[in-house]
C-alpha atoms as a PDB file:
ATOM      1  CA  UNK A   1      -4.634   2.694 -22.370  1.00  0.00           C
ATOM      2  CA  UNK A   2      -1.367   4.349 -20.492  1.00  0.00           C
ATOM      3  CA  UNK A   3      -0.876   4.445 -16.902  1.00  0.00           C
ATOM      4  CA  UNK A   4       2.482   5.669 -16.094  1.00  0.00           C
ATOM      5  CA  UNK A   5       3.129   5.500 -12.265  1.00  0.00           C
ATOM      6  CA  UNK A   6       5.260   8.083  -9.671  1.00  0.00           C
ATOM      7  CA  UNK A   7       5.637   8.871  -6.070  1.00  0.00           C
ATOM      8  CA  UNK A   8       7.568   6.169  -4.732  1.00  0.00           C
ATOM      9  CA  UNK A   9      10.825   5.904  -3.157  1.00  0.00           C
ATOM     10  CA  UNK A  10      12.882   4.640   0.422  1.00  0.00           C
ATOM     11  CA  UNK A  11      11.223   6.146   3.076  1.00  0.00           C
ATOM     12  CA  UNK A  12      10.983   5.656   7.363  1.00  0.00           C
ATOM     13  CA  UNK A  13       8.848   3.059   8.829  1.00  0.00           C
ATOM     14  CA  UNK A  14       5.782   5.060  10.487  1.00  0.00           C
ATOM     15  CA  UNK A  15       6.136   8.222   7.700  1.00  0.00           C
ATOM     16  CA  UNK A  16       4.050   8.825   4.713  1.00  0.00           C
ATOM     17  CA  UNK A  17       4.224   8.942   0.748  1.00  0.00           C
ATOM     18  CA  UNK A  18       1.554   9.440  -1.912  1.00  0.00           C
ATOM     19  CA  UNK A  19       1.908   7.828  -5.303  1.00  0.00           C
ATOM     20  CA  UNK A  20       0.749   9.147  -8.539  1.00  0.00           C
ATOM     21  CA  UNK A  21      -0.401   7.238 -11.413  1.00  0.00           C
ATOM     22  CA  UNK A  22      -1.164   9.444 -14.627  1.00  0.00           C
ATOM     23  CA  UNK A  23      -3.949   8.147 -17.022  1.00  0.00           C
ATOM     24  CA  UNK A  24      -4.227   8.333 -20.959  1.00  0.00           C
ATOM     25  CA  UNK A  25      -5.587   6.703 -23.906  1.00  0.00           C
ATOM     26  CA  UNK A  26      -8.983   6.178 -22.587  1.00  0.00           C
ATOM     27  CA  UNK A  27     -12.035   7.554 -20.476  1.00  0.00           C
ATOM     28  CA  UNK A  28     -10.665   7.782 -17.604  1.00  0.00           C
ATOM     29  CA  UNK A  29     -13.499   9.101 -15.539  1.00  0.00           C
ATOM     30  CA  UNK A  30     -15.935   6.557 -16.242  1.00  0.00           C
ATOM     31  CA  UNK A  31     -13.611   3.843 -15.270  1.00  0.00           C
ATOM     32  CA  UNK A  32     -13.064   1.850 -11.803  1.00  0.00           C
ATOM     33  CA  UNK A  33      -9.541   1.950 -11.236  1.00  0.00           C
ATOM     34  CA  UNK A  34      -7.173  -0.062  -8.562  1.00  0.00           C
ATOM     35  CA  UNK A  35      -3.962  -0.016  -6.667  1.00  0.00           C
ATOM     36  CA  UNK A  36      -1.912  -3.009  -6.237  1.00  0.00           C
ATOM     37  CA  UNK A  37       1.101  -4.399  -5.427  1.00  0.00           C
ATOM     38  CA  UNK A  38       4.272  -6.834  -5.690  1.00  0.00           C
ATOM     39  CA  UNK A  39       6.403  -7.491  -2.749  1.00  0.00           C
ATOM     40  CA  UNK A  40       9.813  -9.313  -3.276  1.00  0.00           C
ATOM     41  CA  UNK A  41       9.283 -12.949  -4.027  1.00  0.00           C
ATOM     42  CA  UNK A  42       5.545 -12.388  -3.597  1.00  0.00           C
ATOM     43  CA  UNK A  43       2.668 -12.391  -5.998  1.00  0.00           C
ATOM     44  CA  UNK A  44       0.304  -9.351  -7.077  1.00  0.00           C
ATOM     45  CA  UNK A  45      -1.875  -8.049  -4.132  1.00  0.00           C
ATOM     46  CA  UNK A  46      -4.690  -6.131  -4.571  1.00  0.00           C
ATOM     47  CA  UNK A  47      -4.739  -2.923  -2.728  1.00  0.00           C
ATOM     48  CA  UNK A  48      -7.332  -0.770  -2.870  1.00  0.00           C
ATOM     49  CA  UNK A  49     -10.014   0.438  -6.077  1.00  0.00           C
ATOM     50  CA  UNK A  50     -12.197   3.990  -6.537  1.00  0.00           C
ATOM     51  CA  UNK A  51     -15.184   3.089  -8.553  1.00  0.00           C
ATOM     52  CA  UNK A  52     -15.615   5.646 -11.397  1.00  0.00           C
ATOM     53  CA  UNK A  53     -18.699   7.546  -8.873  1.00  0.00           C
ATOM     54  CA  UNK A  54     -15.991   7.646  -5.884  1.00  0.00           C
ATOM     55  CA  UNK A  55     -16.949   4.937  -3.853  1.00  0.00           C
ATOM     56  CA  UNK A  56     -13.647   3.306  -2.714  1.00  0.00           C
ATOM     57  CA  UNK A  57     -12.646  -0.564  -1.125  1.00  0.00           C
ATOM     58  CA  UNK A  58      -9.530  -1.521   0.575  1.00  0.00           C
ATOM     59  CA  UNK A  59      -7.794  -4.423   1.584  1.00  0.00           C
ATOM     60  CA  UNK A  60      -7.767  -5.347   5.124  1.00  0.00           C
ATOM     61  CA  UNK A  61      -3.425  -4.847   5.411  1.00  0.00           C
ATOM     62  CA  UNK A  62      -3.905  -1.329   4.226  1.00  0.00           C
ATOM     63  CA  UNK A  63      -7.554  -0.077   5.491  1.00  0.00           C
ATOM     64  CA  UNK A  64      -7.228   2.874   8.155  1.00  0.00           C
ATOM     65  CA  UNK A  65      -3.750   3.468   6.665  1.00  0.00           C
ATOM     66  CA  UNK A  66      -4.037   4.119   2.824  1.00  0.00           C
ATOM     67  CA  UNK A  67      -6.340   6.498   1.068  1.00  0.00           C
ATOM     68  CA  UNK A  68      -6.996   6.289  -2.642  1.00  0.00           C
ATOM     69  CA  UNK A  69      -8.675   8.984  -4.486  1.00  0.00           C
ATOM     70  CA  UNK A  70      -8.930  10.503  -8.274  1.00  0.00           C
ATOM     71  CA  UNK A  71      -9.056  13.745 -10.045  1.00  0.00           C
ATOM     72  CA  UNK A  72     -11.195  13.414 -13.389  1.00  0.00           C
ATOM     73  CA  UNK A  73     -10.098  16.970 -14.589  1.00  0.00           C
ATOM     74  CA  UNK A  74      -6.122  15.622 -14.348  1.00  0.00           C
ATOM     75  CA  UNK A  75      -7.065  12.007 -15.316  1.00  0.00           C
ATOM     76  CA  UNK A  76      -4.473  11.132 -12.428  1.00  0.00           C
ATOM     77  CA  UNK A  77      -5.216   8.337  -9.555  1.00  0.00           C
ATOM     78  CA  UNK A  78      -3.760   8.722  -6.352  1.00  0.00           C
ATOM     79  CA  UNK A  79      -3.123   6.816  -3.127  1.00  0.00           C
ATOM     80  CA  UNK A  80      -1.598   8.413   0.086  1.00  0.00           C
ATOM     81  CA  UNK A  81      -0.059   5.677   2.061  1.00  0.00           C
ATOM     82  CA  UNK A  82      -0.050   6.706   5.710  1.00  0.00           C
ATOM     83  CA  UNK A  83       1.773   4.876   8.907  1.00  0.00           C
ATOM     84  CA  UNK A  84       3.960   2.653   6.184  1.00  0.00           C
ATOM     85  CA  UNK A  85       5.706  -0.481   7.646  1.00  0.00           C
ATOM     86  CA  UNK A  86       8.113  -2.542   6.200  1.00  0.00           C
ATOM     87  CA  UNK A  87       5.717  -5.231   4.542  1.00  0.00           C
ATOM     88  CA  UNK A  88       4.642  -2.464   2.693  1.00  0.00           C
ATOM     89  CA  UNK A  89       7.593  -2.212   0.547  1.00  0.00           C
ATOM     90  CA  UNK A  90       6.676  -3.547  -3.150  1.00  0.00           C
ATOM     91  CA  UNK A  91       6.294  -2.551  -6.543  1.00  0.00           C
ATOM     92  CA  UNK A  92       3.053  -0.835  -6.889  1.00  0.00           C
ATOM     93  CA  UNK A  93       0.993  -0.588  -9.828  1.00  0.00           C
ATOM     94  CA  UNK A  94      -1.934   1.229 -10.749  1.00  0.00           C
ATOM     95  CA  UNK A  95      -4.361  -1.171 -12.879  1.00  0.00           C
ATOM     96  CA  UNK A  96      -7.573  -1.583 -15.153  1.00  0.00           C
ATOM     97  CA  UNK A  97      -7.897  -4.829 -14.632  1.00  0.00           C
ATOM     98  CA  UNK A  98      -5.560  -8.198 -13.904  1.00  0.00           C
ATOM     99  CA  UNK A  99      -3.725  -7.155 -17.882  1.00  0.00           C
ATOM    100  CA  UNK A 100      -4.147  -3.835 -17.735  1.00  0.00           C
ATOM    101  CA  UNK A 101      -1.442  -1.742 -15.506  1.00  0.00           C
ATOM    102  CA  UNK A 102       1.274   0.176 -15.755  1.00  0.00           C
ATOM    103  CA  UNK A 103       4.990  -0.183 -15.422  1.00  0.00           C
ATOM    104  CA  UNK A 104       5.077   0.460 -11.394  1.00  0.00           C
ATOM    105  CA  UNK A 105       7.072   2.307  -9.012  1.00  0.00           C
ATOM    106  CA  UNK A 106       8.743   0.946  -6.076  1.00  0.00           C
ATOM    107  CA  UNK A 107       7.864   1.668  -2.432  1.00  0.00           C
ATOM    108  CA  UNK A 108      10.464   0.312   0.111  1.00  0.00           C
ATOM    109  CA  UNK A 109      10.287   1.076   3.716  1.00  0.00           C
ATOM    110  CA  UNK A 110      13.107   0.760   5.684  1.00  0.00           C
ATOM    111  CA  UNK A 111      14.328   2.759   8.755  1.00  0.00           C
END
């Protein structure tokens, strides 16, 4: 399995960003599949999973605020991060499971 991660960047406390995380090497649509996250010094968070029928779960720092979704047809996993504060900046990482995820892309937000 490849996941190969995009989207992030510096952006505004309060403003938005959606990451990307593109999908190969396996089935993607009949797969669960998570967001989570790193923040400096910090150990992996989980942030949020889509269950391979749609239904999605969040944790409680990010629900109201962050959105995750798929597209089967792309094999792509999203997540639009809305109102973003700065203990939201980390290294996020879309994953299979606690050994499977990809390389990351950072997310720092900083007025």
């Amino acid at each position: 399995a490849q996941l190969v991660e995009s989207g992030g960047g510096l952006v505004q406390p309060g403003r938005s960003l959606r990451l990307s995380c593109a999908a190969s090497g396996f089935t993607f649509s009949i797969r669960g599949i998570s967001w989570v996250r790193q923040a400096p010094g910090k150990g992996l968070e989980w942030v949020a999973t889509i269950s391979s029928v749609g239904t999605t779960t969040y944790a409680a720092s990010v629900k109201g605020r962050f959105a995750i979704s798929r597209d089967n047809a792309k094999n792509t996993l999203y997540l639009q991060m809305n109102s973003l504060k700065a203990e939201d900046t980390a290294v996020y990482y879309c994953a299979l499971s606690a050994t499977e995820r990809g390389q990351g892309t950072q997310v720092t937000v900083s007025s």
